[in-house]
C-alpha atoms as a PDB file:
ATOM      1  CA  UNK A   1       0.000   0.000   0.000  1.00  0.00           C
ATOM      2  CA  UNK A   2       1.534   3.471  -0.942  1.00  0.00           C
ATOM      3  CA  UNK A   3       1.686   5.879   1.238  1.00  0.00           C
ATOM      4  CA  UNK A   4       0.034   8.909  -0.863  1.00  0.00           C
ATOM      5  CA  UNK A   5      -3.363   7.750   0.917  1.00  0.00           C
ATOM      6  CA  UNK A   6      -2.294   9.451   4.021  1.00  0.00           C
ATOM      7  CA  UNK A   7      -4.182  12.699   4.622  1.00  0.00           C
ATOM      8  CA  UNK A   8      -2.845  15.785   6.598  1.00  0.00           C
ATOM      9  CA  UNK A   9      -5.803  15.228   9.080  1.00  0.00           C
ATOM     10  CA  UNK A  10      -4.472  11.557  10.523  1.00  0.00           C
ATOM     11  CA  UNK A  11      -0.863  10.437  11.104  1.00  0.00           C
ATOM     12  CA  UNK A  12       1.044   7.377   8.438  1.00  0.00           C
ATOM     13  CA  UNK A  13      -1.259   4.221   8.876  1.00  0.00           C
ATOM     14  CA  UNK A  14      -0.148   2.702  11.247  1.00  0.00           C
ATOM     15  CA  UNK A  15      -0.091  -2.093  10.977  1.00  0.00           C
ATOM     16  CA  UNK A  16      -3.670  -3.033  11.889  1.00  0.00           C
ATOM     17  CA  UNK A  17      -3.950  -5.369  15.063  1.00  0.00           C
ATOM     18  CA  UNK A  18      -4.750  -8.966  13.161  1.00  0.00           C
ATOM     19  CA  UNK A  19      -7.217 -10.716  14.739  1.00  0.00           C
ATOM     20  CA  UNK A  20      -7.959 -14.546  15.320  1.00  0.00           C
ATOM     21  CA  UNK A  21     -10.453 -16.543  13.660  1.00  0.00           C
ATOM     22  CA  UNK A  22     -12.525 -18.404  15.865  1.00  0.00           C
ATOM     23  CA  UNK A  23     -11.109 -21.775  14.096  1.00  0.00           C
ATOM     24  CA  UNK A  24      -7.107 -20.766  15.682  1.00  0.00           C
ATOM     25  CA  UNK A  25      -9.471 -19.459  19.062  1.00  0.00           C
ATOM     26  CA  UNK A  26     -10.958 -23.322  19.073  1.00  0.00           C
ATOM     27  CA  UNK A  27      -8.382 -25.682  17.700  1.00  0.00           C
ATOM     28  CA  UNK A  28      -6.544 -25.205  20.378  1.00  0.00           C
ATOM     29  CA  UNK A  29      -8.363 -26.908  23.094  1.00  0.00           C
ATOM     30  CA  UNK A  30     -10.181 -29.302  20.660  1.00  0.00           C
ATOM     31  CA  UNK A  31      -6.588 -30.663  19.900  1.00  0.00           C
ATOM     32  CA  UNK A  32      -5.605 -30.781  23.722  1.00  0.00           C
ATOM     33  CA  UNK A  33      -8.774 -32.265  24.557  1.00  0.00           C
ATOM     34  CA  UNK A  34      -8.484 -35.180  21.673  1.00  0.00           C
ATOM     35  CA  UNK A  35      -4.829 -35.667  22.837  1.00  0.00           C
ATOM     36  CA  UNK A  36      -5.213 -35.761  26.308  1.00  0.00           C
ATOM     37  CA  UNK A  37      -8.012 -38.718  26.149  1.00  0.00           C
ATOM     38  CA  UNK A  38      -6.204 -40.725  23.597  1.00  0.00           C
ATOM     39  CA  UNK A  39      -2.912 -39.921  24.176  1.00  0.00           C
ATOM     40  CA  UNK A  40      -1.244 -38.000  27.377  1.00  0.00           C
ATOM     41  CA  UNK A  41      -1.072 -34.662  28.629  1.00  0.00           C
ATOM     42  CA  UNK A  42       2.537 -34.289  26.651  1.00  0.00           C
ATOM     43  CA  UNK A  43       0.551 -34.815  23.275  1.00  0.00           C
ATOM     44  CA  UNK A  44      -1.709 -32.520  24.206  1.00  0.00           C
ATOM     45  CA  UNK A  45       0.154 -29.497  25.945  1.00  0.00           C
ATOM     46  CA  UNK A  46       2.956 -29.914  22.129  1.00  0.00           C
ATOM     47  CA  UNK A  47      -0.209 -30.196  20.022  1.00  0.00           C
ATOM     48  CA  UNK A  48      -2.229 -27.358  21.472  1.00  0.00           C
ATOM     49  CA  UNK A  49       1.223 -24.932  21.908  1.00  0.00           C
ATOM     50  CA  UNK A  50       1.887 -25.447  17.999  1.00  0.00           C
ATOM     51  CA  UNK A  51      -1.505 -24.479  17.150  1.00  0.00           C
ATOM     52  CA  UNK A  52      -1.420 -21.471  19.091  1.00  0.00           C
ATOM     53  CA  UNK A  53       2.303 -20.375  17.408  1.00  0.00           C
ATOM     54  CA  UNK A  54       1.014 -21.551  14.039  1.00  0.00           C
ATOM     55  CA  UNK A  55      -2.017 -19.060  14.721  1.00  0.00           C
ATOM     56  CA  UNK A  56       0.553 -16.126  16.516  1.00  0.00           C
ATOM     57  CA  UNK A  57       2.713 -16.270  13.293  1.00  0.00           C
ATOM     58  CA  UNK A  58      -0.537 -16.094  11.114  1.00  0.00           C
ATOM     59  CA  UNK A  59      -1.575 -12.754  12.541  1.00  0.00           C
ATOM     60  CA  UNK A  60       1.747 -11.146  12.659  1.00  0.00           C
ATOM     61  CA  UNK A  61       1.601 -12.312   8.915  1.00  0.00           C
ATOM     62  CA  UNK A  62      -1.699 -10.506   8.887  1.00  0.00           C
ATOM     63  CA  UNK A  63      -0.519  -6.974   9.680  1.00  0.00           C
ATOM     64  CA  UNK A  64      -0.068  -7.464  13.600  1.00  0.00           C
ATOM     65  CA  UNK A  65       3.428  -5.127  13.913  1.00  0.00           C
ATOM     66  CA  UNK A  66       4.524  -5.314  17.680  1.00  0.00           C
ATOM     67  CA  UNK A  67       8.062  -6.352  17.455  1.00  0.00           C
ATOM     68  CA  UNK A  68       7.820  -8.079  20.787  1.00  0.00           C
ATOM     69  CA  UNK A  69       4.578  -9.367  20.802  1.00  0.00           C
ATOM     70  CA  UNK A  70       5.549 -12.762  18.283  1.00  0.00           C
ATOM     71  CA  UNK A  71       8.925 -13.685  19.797  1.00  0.00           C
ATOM     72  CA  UNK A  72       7.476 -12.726  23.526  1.00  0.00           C
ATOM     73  CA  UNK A  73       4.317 -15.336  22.739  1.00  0.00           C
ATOM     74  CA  UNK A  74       6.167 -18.330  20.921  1.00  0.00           C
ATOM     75  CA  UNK A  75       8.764 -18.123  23.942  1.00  0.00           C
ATOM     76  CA  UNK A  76       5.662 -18.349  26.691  1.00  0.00           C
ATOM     77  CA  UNK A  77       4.105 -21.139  25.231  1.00  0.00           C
ATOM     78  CA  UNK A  78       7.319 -23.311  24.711  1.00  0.00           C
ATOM     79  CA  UNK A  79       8.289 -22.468  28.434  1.00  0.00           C
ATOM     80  CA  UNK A  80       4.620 -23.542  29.416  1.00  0.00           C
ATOM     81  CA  UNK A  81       5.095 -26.847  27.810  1.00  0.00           C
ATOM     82  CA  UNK A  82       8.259 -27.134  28.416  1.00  0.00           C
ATOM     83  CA  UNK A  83       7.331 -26.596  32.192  1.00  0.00           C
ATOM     84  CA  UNK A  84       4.593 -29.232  32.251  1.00  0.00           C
ATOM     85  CA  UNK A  85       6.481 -32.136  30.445  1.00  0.00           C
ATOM     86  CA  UNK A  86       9.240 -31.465  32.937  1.00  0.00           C
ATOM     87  CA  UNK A  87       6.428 -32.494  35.510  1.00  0.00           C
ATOM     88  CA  UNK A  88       5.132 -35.145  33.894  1.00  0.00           C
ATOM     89  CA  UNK A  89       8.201 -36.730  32.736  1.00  0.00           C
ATOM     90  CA  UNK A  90       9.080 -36.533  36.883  1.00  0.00           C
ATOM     91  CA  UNK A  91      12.207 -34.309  36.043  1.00  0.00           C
ATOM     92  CA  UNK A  92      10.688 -31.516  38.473  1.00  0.00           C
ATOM     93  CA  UNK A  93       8.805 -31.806  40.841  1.00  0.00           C
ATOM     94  CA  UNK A  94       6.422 -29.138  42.421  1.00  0.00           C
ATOM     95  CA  UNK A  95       4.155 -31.709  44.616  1.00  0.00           C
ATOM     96  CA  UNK A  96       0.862 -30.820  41.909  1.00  0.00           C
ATOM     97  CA  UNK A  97      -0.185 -32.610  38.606  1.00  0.00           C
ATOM     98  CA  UNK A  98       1.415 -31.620  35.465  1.00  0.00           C
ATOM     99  CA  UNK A  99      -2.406 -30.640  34.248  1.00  0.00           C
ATOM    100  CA  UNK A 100      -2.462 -27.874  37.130  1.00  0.00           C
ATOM    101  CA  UNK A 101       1.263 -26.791  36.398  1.00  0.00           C
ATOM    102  CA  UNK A 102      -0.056 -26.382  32.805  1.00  0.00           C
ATOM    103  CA  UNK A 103      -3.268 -24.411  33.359  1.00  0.00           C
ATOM    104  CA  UNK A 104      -2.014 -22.734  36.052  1.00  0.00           C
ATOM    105  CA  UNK A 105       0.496 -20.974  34.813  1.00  0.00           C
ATOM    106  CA  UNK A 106      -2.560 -19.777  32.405  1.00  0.00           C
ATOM    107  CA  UNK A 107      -4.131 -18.470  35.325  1.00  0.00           C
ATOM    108  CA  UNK A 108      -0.743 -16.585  36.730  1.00  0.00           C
ATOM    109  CA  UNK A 109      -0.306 -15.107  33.614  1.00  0.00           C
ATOM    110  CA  UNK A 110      -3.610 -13.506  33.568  1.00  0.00           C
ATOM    111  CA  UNK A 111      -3.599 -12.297  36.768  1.00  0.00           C
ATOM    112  CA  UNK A 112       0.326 -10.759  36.040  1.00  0.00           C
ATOM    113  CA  UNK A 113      -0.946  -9.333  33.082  1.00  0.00           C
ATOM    114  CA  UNK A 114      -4.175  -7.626  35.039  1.00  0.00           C
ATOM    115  CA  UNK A 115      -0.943  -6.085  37.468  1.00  0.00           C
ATOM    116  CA  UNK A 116       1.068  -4.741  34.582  1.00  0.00           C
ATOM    117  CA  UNK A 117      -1.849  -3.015  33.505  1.00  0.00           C
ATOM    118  CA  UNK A 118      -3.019  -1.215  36.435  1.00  0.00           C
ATOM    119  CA  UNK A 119       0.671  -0.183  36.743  1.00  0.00           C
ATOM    120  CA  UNK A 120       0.406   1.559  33.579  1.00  0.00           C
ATOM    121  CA  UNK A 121      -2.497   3.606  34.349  1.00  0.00           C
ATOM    122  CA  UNK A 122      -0.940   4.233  37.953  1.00  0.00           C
ATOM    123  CA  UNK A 123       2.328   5.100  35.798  1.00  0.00           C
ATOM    124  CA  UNK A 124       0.284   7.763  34.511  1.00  0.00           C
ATOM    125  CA  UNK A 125       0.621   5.571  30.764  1.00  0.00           C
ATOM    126  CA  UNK A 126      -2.721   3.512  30.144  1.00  0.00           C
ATOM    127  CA  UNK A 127      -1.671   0.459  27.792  1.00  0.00           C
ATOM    128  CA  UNK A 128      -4.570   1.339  26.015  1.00  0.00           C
ATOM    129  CA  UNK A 129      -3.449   4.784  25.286  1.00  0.00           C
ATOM    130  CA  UNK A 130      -0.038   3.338  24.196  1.00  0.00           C
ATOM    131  CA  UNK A 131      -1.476   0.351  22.071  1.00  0.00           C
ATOM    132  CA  UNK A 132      -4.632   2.197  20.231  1.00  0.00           C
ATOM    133  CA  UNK A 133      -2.495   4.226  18.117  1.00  0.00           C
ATOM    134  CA  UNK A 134      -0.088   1.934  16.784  1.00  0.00           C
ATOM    135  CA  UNK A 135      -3.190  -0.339  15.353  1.00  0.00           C
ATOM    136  CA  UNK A 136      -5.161   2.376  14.935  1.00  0.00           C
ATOM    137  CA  UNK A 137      -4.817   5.660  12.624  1.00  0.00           C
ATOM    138  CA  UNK A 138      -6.020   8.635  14.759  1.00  0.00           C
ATOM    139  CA  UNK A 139      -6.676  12.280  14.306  1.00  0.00           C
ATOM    140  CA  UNK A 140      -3.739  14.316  15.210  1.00  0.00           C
ATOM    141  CA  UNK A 141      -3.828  15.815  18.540  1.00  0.00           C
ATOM    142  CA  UNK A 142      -6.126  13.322  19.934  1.00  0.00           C
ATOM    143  CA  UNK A 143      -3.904  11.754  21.667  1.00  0.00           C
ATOM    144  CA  UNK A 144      -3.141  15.051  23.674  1.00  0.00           C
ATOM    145  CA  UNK A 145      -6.504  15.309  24.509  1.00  0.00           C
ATOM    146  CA  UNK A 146      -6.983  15.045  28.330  1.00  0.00           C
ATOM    147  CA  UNK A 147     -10.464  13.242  28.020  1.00  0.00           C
ATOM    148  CA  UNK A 148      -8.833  10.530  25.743  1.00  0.00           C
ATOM    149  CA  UNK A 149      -6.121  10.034  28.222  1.00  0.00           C
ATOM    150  CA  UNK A 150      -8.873   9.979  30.979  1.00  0.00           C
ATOM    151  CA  UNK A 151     -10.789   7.988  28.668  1.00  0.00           C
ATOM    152  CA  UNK A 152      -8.105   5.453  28.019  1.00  0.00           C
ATOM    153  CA  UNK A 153      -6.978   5.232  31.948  1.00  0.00           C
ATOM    154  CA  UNK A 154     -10.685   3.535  32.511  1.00  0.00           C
ATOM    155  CA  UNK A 155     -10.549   1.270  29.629  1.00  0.00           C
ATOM    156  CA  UNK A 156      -7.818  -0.010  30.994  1.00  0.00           C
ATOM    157  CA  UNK A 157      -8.970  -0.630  34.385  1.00  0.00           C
ATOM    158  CA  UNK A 158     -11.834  -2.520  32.380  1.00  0.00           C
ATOM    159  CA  UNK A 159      -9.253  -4.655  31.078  1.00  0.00           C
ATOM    160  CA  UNK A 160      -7.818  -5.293  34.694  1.00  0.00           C
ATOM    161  CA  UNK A 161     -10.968  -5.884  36.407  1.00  0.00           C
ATOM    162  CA  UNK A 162     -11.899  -8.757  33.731  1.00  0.00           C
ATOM    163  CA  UNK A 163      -8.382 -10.464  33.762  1.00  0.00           C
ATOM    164  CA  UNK A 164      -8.485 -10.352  37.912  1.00  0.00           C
ATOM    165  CA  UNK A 165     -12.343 -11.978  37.448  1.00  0.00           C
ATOM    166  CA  UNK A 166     -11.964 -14.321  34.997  1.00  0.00           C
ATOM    167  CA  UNK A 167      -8.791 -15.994  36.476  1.00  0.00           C
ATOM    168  CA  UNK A 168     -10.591 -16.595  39.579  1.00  0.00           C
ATOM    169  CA  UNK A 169     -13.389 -17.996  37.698  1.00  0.00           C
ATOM    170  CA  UNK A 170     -10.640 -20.060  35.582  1.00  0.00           C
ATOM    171  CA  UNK A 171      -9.513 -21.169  39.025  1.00  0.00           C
ATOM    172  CA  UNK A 172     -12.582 -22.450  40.481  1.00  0.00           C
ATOM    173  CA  UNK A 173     -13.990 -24.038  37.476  1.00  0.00           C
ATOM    174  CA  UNK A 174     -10.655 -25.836  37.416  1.00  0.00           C
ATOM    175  CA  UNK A 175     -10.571 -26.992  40.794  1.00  0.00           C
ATOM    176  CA  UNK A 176     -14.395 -28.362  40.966  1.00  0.00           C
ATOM    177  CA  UNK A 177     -14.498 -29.936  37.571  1.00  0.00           C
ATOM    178  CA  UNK A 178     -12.705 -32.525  35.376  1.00  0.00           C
ATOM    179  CA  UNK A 179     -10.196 -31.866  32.869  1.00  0.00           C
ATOM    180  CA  UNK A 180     -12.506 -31.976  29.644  1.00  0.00           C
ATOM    181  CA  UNK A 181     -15.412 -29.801  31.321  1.00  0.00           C
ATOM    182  CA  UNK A 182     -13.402 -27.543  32.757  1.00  0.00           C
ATOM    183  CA  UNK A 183     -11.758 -26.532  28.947  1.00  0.00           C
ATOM    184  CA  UNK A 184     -15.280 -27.006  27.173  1.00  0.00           C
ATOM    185  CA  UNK A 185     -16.747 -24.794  29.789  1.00  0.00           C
ATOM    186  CA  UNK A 186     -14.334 -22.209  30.161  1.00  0.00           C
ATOM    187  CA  UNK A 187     -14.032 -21.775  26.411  1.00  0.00           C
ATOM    188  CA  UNK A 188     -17.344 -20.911  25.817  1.00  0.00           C
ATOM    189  CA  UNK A 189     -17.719 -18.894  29.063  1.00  0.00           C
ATOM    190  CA  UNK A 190     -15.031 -16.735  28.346  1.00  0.00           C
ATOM    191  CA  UNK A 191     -15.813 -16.783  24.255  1.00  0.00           C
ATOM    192  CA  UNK A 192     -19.339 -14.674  25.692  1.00  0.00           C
ATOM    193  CA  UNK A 193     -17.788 -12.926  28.394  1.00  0.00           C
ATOM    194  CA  UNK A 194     -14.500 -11.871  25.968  1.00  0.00           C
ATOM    195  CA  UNK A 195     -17.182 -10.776  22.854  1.00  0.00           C
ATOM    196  CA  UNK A 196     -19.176  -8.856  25.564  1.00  0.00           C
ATOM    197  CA  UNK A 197     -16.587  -7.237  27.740  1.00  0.00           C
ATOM    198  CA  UNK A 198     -14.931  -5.815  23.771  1.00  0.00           C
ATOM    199  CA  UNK A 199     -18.176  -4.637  22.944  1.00  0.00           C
ATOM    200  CA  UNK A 200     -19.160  -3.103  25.584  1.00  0.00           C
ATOM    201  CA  UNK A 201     -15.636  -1.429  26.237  1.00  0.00           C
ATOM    202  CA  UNK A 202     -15.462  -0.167  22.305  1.00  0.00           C
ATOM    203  CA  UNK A 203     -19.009   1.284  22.879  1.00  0.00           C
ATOM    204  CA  UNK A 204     -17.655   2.902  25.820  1.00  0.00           C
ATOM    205  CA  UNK A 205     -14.662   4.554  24.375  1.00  0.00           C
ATOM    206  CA  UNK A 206     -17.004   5.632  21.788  1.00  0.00           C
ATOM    207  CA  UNK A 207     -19.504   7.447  23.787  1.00  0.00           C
ATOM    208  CA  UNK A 208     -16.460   8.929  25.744  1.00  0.00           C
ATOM    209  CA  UNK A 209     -14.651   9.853  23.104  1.00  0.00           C
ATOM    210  CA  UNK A 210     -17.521  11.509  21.351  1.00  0.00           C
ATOM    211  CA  UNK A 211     -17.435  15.218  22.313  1.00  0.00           C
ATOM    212  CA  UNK A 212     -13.782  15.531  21.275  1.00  0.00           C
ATOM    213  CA  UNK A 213     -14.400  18.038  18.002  1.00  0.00           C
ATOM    214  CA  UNK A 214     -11.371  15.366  16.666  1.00  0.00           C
ATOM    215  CA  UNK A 215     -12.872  12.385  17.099  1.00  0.00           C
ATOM    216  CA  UNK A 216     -14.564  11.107  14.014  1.00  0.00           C
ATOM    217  CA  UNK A 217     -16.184   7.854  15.416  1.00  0.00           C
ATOM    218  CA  UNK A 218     -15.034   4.570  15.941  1.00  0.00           C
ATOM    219  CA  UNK A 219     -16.809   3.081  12.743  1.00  0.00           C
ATOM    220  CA  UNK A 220     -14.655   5.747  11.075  1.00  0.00           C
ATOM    221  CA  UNK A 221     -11.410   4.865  12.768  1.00  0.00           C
ATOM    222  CA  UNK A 222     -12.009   0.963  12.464  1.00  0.00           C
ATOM    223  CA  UNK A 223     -12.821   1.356   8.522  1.00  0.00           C
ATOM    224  CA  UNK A 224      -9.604   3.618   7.835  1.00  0.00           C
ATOM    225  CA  UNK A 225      -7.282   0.990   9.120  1.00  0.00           C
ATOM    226  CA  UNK A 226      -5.999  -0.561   6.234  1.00  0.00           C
ATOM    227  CA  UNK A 227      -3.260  -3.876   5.860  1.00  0.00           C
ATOM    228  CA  UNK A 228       0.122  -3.810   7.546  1.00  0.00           C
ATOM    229  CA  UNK A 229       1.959  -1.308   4.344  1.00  0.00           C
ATOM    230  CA  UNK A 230       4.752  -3.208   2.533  1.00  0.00           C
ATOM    231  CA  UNK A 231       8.168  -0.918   2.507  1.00  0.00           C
END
């Protein structure tokens, strides 16, 4: 894409933020859940983590343009296997199963990531305020604007309050069910509770962002991002 599309009212376009397809969303836990009943937890944690990189390295191919966000990924999921079939294979040993080493380190993470995101807000730099425009072309000076800082601040918070929420849930469902409810459940909990909490929170910027005389809409914003630009 050249870069003569680029008006004087929004900044160079920035890489749009690829998203998932349900299919790379599902496979993963259809594959652990087919591996782990035929198989062994090992098959399942390896066939599940390649999945998920095959489906990391599709949306970076898709325009996703975080330097970090690939590498950072692919190395989290090989240490999370890595981790479990330790476990299993006896070579560690942290007195749980290696299915509770696996998932929990799923529900650390969340929990870690819910922390390093109130600490940007409290760092007076909302990830969201950091994030939108690099996947997002925006007016210039909206950024500056001290209701889209405010604006971004709560979104954030959003975002912390359903990681916090949901890992608890995670961790409860885990501990009073069985292996193959607990993924079949928690998958299509958190498939509702993920489509609702990013609906509701895009409505909200919306309506927040609304009285800024910049702000064109987010309809507007989400059409004029355009494919990751080839240099």
């Amino acid at each position: 894409m050249s870069d003569d599309t680029t008006t004087t009212d929004a900044p160079d376009r920035p890489a749009v933020l690829g998203g998932g397809s349900n299919l790379d969303q599902m496979m993963p836990v259809l594959l652990f859940l087919v591996f782990y009943n035929f198989v062994d937890i090992k098959a399942a944690v390896v066939a599940s983590t390649l999945w998920s990189i095959k489906a990391a390295i599709g949306r970076r191919k898709r325009g996703l343009s975080i330097g970090w966000w690939l590498p950072g990924v692919t190395t989290y999921l090989i240490l999370r296997s890595g981790i479990t079939i330790l476990v299993d294979e006896d070579v560690v040993d942290f007195g749980i199963s290696s299915e509770a080493i696996y998932f929990g380190i799923g529900f650390a993470t969340k929990i870690l990531i819910g922390i390093a995101l109130a600490v940007t807000v409290l760092a007076g730099r909302p990830f969201l305020g950091w994030v939108i425009p690099k996947v997002i072309p925006l007016p210039k000076g909206l950024e500056a604007e001290p209701r889209y800082e405010r604006t971004m601040a709560t979104a954030t918070w959003m975002i912390v309050v359903f990681e916090i929420l949901t890992a608890a849930w995670d961790i409860w469902l885990f501990n009073n069910s069985g292996i193959n409810l607990f993924l079949v459940t928690r998958y299509g909990v958190n498939f509702v509770l993920g489509f609702v909490a990013i609906t509701g929170g895009l409505m909200f910027i919306d309506r927040r962002l609304e009285p800024i005389e910049s702000y064109p809409g987010l309809v507007e914003l989400l059409e004029s991002s355009g494919p990751l630009s080839k240099s």
